[in-house]
C-alpha atoms as a PDB file:
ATOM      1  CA  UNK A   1       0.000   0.000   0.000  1.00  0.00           C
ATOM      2  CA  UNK A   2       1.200   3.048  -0.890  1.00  0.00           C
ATOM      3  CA  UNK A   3       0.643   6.237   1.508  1.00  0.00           C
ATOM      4  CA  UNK A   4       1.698   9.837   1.304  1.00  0.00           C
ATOM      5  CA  UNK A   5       2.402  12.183   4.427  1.00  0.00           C
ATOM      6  CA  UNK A   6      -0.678  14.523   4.937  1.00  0.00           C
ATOM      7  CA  UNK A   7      -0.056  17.512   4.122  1.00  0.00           C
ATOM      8  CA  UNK A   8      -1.449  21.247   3.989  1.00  0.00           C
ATOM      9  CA  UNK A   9      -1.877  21.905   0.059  1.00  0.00           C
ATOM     10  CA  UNK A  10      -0.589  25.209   0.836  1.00  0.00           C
ATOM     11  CA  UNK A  11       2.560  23.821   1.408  1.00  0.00           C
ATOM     12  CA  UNK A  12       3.272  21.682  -1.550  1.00  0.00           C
ATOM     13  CA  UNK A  13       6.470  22.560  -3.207  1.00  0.00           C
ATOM     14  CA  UNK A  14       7.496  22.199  -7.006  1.00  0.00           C
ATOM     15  CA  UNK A  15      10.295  20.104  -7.875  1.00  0.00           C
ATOM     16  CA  UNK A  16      11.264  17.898 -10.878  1.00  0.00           C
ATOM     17  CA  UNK A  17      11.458  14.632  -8.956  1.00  0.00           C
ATOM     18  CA  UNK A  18      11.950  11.285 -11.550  1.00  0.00           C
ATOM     19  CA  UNK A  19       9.957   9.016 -13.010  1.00  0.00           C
ATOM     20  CA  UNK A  20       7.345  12.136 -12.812  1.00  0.00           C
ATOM     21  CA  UNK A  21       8.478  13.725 -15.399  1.00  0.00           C
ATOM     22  CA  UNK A  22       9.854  12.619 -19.163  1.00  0.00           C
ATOM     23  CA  UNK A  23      13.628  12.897 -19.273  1.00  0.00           C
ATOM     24  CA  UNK A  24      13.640  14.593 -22.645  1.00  0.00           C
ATOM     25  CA  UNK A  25      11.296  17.169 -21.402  1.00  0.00           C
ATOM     26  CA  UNK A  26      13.699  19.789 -22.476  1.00  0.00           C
ATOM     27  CA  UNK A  27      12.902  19.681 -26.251  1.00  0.00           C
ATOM     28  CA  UNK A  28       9.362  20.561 -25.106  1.00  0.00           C
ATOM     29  CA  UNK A  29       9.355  24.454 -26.152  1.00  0.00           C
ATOM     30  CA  UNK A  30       6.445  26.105 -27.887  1.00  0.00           C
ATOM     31  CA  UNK A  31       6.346  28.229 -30.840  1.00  0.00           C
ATOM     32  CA  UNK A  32       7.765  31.179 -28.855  1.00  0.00           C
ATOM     33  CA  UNK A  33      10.791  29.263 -28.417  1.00  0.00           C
ATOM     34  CA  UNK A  34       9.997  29.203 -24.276  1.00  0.00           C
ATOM     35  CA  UNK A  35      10.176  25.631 -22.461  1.00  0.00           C
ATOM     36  CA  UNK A  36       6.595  24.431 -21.661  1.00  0.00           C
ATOM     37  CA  UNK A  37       4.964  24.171 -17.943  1.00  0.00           C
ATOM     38  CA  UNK A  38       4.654  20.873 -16.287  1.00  0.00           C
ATOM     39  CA  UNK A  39       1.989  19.688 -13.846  1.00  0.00           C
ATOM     40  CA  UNK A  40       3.470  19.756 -10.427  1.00  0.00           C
ATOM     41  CA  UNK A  41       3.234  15.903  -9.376  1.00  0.00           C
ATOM     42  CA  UNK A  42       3.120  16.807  -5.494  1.00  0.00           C
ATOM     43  CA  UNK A  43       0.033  18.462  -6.388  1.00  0.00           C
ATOM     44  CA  UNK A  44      -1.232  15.484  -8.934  1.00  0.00           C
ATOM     45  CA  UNK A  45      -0.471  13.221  -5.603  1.00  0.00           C
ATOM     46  CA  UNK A  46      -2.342  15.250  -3.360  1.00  0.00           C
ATOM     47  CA  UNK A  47      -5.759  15.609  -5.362  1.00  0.00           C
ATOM     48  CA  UNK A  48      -5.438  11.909  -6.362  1.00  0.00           C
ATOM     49  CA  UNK A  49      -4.977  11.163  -2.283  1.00  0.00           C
ATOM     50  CA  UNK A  50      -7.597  13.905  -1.479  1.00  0.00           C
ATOM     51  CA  UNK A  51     -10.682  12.861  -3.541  1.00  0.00           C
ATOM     52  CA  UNK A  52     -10.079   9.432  -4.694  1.00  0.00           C
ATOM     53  CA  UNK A  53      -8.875   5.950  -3.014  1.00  0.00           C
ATOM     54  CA  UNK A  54      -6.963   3.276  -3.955  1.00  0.00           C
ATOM     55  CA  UNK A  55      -8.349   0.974  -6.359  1.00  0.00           C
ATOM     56  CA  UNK A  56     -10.816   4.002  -8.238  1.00  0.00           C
ATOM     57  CA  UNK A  57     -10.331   4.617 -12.075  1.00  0.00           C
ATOM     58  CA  UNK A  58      -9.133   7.786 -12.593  1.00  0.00           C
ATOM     59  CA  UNK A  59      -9.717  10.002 -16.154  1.00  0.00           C
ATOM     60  CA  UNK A  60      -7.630  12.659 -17.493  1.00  0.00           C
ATOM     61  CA  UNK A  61      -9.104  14.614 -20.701  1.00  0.00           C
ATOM     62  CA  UNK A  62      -6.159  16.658 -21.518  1.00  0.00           C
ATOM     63  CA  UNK A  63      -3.298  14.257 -20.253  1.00  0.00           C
ATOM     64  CA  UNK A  64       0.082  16.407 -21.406  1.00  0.00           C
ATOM     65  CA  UNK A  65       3.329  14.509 -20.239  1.00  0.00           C
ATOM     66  CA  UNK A  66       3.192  11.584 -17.815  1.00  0.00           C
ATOM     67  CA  UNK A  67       2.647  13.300 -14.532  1.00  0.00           C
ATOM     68  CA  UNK A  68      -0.858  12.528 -14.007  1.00  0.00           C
ATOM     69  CA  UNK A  69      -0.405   9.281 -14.822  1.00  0.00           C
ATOM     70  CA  UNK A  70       2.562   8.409 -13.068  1.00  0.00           C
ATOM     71  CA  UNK A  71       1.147   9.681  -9.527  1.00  0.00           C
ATOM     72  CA  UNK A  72      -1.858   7.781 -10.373  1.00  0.00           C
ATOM     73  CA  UNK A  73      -0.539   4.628 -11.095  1.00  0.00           C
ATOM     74  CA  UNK A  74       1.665   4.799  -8.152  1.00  0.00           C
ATOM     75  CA  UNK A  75      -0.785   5.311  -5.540  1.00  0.00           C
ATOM     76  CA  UNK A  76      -2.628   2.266  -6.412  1.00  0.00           C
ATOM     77  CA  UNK A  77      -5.392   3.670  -8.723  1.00  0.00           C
ATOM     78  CA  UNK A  78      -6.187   3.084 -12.356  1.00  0.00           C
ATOM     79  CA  UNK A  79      -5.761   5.617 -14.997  1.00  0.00           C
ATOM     80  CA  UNK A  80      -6.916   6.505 -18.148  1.00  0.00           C
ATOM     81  CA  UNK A  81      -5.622   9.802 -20.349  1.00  0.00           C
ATOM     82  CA  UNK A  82      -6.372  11.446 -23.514  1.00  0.00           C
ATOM     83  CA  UNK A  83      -3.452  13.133 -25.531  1.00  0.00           C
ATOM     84  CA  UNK A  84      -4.024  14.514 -28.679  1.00  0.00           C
ATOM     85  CA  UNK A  85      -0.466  15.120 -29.918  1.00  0.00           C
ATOM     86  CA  UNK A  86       1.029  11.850 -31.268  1.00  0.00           C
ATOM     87  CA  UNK A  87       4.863  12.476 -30.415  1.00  0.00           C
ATOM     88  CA  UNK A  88       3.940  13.389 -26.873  1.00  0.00           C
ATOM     89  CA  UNK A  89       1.673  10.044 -26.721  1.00  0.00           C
ATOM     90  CA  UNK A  90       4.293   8.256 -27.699  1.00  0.00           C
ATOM     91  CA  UNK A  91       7.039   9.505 -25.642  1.00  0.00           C
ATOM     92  CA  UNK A  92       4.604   9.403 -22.837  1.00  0.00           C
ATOM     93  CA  UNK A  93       4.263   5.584 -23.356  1.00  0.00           C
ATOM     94  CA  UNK A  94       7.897   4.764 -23.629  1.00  0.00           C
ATOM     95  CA  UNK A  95       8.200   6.330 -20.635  1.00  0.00           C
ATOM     96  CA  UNK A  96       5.827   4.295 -18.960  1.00  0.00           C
ATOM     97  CA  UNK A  97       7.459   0.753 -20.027  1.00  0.00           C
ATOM     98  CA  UNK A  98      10.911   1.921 -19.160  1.00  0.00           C
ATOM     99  CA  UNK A  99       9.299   2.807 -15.663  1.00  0.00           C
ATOM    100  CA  UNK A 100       7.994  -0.501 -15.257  1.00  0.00           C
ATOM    101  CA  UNK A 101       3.516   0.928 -15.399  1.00  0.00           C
ATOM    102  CA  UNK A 102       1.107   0.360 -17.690  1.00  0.00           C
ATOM    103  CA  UNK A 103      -1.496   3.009 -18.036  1.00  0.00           C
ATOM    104  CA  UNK A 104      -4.083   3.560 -20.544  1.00  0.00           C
ATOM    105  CA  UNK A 105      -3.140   6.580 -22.448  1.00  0.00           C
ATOM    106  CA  UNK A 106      -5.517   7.151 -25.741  1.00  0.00           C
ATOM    107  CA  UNK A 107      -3.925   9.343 -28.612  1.00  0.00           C
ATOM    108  CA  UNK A 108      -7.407  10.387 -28.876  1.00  0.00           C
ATOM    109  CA  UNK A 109      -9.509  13.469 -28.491  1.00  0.00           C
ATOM    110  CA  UNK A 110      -9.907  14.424 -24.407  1.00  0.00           C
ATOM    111  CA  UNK A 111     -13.195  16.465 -25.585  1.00  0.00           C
ATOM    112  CA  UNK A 112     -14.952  13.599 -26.451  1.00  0.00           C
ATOM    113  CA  UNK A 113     -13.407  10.239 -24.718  1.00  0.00           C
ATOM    114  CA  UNK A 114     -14.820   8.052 -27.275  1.00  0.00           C
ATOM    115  CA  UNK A 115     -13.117   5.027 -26.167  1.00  0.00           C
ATOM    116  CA  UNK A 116     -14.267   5.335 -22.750  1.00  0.00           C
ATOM    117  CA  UNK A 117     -17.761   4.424 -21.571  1.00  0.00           C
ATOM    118  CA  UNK A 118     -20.173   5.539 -19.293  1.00  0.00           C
ATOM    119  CA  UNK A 119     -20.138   5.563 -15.466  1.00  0.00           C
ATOM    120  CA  UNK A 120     -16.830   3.822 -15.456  1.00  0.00           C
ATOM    121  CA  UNK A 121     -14.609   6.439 -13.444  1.00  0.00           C
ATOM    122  CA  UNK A 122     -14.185   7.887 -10.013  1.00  0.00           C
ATOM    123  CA  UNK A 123     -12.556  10.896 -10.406  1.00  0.00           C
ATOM    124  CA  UNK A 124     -11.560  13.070 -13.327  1.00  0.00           C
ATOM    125  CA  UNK A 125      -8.401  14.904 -12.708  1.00  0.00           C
ATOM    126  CA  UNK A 126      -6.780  17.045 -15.432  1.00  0.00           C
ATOM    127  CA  UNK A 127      -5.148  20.077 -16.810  1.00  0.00           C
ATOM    128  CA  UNK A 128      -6.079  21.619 -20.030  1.00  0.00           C
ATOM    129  CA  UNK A 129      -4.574  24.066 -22.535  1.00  0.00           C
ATOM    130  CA  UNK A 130      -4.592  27.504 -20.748  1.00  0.00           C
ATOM    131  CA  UNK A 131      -6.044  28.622 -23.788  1.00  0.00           C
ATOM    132  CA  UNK A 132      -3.502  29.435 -26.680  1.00  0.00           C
ATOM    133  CA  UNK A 133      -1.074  31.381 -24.383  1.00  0.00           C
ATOM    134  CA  UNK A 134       1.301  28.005 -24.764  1.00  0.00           C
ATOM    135  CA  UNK A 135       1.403  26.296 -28.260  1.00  0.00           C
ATOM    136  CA  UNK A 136       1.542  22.297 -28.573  1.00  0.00           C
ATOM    137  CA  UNK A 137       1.971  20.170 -31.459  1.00  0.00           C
ATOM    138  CA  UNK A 138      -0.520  21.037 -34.146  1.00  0.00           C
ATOM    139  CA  UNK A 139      -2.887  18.703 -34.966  1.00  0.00           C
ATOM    140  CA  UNK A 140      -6.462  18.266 -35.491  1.00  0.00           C
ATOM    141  CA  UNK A 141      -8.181  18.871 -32.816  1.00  0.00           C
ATOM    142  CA  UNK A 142      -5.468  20.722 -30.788  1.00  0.00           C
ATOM    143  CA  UNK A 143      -6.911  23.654 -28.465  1.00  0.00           C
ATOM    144  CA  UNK A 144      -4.250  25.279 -28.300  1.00  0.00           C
ATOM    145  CA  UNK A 145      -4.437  26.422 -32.314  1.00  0.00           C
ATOM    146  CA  UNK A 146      -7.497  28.119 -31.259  1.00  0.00           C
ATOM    147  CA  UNK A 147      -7.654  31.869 -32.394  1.00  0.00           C
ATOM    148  CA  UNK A 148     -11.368  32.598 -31.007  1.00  0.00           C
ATOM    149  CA  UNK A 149     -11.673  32.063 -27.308  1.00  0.00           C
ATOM    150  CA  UNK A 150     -15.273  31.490 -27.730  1.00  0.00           C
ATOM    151  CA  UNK A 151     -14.392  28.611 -29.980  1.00  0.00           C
ATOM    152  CA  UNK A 152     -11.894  27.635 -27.455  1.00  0.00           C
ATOM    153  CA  UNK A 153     -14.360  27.464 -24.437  1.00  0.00           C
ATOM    154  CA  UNK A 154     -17.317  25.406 -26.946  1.00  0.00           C
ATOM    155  CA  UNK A 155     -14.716  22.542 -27.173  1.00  0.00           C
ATOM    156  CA  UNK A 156     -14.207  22.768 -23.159  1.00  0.00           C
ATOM    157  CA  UNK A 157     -17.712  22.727 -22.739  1.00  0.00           C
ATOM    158  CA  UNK A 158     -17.832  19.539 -24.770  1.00  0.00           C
ATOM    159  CA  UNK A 159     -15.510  18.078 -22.662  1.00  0.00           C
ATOM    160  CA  UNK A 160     -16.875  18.850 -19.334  1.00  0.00           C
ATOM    161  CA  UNK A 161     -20.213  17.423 -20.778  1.00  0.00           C
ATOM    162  CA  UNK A 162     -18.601  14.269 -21.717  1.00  0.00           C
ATOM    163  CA  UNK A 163     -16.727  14.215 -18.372  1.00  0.00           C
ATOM    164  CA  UNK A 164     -19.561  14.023 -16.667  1.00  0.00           C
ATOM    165  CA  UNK A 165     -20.528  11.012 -18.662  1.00  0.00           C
ATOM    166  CA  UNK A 166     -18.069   8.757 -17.934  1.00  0.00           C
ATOM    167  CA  UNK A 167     -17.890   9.244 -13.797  1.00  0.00           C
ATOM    168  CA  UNK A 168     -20.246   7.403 -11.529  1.00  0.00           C
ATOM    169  CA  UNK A 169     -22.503   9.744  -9.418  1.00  0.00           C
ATOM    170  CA  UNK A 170     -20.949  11.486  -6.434  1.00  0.00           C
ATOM    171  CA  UNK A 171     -17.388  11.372  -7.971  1.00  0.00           C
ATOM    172  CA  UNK A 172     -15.048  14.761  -7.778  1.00  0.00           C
ATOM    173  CA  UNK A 173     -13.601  16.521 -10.827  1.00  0.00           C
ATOM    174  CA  UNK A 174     -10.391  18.255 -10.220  1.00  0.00           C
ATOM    175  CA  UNK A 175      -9.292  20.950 -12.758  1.00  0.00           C
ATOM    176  CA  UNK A 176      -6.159  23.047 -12.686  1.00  0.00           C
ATOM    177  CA  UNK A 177      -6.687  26.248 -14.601  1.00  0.00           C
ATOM    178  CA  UNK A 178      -5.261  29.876 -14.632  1.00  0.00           C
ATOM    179  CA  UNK A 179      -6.675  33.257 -16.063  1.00  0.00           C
ATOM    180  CA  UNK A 180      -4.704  34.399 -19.180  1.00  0.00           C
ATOM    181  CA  UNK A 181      -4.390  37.874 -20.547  1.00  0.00           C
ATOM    182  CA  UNK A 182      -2.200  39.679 -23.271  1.00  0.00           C
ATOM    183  CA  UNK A 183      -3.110  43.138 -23.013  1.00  0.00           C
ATOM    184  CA  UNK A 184      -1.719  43.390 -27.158  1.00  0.00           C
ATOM    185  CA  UNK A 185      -3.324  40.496 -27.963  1.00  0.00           C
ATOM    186  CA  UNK A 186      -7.041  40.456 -26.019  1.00  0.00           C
ATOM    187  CA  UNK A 187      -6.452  43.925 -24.205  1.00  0.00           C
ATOM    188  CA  UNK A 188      -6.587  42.227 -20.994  1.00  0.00           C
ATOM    189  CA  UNK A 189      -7.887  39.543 -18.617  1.00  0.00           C
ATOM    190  CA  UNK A 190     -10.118  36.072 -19.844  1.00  0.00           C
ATOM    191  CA  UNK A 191     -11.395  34.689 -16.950  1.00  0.00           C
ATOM    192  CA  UNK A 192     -10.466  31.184 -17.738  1.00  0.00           C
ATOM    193  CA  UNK A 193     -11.412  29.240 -14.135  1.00  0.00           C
ATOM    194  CA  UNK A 194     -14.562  31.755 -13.763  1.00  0.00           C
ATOM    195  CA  UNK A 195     -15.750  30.588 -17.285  1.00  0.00           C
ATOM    196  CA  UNK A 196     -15.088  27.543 -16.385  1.00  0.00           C
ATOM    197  CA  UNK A 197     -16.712  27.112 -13.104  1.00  0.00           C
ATOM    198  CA  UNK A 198     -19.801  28.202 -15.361  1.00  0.00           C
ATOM    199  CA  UNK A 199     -19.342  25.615 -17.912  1.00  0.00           C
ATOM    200  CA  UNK A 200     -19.418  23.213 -15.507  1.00  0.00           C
ATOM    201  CA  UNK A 201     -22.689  24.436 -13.537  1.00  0.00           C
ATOM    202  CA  UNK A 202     -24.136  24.348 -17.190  1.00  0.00           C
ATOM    203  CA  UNK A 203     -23.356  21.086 -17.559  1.00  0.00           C
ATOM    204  CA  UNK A 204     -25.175  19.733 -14.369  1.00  0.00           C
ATOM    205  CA  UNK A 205     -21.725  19.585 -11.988  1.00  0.00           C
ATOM    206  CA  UNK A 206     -21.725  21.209  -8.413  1.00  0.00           C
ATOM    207  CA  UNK A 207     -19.107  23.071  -7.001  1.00  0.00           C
ATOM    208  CA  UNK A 208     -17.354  22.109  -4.896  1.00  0.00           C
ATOM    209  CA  UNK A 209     -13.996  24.324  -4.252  1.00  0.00           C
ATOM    210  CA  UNK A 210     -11.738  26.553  -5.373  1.00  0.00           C
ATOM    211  CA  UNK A 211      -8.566  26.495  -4.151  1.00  0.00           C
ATOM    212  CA  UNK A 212      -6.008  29.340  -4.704  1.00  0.00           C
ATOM    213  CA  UNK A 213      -2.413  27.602  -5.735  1.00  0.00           C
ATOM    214  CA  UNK A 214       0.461  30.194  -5.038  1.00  0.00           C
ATOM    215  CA  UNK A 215       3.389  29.495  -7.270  1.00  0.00           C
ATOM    216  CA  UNK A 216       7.544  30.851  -7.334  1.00  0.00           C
ATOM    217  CA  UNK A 217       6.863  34.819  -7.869  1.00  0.00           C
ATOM    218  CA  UNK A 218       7.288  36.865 -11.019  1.00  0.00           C
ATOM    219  CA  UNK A 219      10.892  38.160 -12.003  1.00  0.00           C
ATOM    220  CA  UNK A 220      11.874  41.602 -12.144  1.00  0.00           C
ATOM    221  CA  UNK A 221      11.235  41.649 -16.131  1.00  0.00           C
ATOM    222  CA  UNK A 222       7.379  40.242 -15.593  1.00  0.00           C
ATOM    223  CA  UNK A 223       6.745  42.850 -13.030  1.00  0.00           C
ATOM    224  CA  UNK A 224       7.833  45.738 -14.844  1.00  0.00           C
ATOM    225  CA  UNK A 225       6.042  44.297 -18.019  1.00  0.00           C
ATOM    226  CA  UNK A 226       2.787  44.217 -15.778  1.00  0.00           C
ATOM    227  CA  UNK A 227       3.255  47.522 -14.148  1.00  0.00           C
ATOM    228  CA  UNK A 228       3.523  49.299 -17.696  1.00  0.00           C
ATOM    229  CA  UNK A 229       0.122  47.899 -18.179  1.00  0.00           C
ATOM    230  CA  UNK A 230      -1.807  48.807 -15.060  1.00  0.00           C
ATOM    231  CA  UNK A 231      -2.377  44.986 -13.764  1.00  0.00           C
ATOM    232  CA  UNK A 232      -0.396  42.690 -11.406  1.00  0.00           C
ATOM    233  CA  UNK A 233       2.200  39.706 -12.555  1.00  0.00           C
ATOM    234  CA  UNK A 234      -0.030  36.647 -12.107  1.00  0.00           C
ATOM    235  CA  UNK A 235       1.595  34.288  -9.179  1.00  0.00           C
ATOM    236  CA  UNK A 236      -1.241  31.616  -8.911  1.00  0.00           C
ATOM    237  CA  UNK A 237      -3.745  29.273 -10.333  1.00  0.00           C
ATOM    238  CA  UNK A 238      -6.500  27.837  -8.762  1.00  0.00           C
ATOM    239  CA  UNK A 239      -7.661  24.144  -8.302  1.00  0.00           C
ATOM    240  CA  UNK A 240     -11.333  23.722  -8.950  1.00  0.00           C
ATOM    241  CA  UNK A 241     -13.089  21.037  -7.922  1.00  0.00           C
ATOM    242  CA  UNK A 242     -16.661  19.830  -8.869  1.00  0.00           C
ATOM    243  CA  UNK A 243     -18.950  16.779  -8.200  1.00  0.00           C
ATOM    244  CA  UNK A 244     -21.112  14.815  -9.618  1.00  0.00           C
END
């Protein structure tokens, strides 16, 4: 059996800890030419511990780079991911044999989970594209291509409807989202985890909680970028969670 130390989710820290993370990770940079974000596994083991126990099927829409999955599979629970992008699929699942786990990762579509029925999870826990401020892979499909927000949150509607399909009653949902803004680009703030919180009342979920997640603090260049446009550097996102 498998336990982690209770903790305070306040206090989880970030690090970079292997198997959590792929080992070529580094040639993951978006069309900007900046490295990509990863999912903090301490916090992927703390939801999974929080609102799940061992044994439960776990489903992850938008399944990125093996962190979800890894935390998953090591704390005894089942998973099952969607990624889109078929180089990150299949670096995801080399990962997983040279690890020694054998999760069910789909190269498939997260908004609609075709290949996974209904009522046959306990938790979804996941991490979508923050809309297009970081660029994946193109393919079809691919949110993060978007141009329209609007056609951006129709596709997250879609798959918070067909989330809700595939969990038994009473299960949580657990999504990790951040509000994005380019004052050039939108002229300032989408409310990403508001509109989503919506979505998901729309779509018969109830909240549950929002949790404020405080990450490492803006440098000096972020500040005075923010400053110069009347708003604050962002230093959080927020962990919403919603039940069936």
């Amino acid at each position: 059996m498998t336990k982690i130390k209770p903790q305070s989710i306040m206090t989880i820290q970030f690090d970079r800890q292997y198997p959590y993370y792929l080992e070529d990770r580094i040639k993951d940079i978006n069309k900007s030419g900046v490295p990509l974000s990863e999912f903090n596994y301490r916090l992927a083991n703390f939801c999974i511990d929080y609102w799940s126990k061992e044994g439960d099927t776990i489903i992850d829409p938008f399944a990125g780079r093996v962190t979800r999955a890894v935390a998953t599979e090591k704390l005894n629970r089942n998973y099952i991911g969607y990624e889109i992008s078929p180089d990150t699929h299949m670096r995801s699942i080399n990962h997983f044999e040279k690890i020694g786990i054998n999760p069910t990762l789909h190269n498939s579509n997260g908004i609609w989970m075709k290949e996974t029925n209904d009522g046959v999870g306990d938790m979804i826990l996941t991490c979508p594209p923050y809309f297009n401020i970081e660029r994946y892979e193109t393919v079809p499909g691919q949110l993060s291509d978007y141009f329209k927000y609007d056609d951006f949150l129709r596709d997250i509607r879609l798959s918070i409807r067909n989330s809700y399909r595939v969990v038994k009653n009473e299960s949580f949902s657990c999504w990790v989202v951040a509000d994005v803004r380019n004052f050039h680009r939108w002229g300032g703030l989408l409310d990403l985890h508001g509109d989503i919180i919506t979505l998901h009342k729309l779509e018969g979920w109830r909240h549950w909680d929002t949790i404020i997640l405080p990450y490492a603090a803006s440098n000096s260049y972020q500040i005075h970028s923010a400053k110069n446009n009347g708003y604050t550097s962002k230093v959080h996102e927020y962990l919403l969670v919603f039940r069936k």
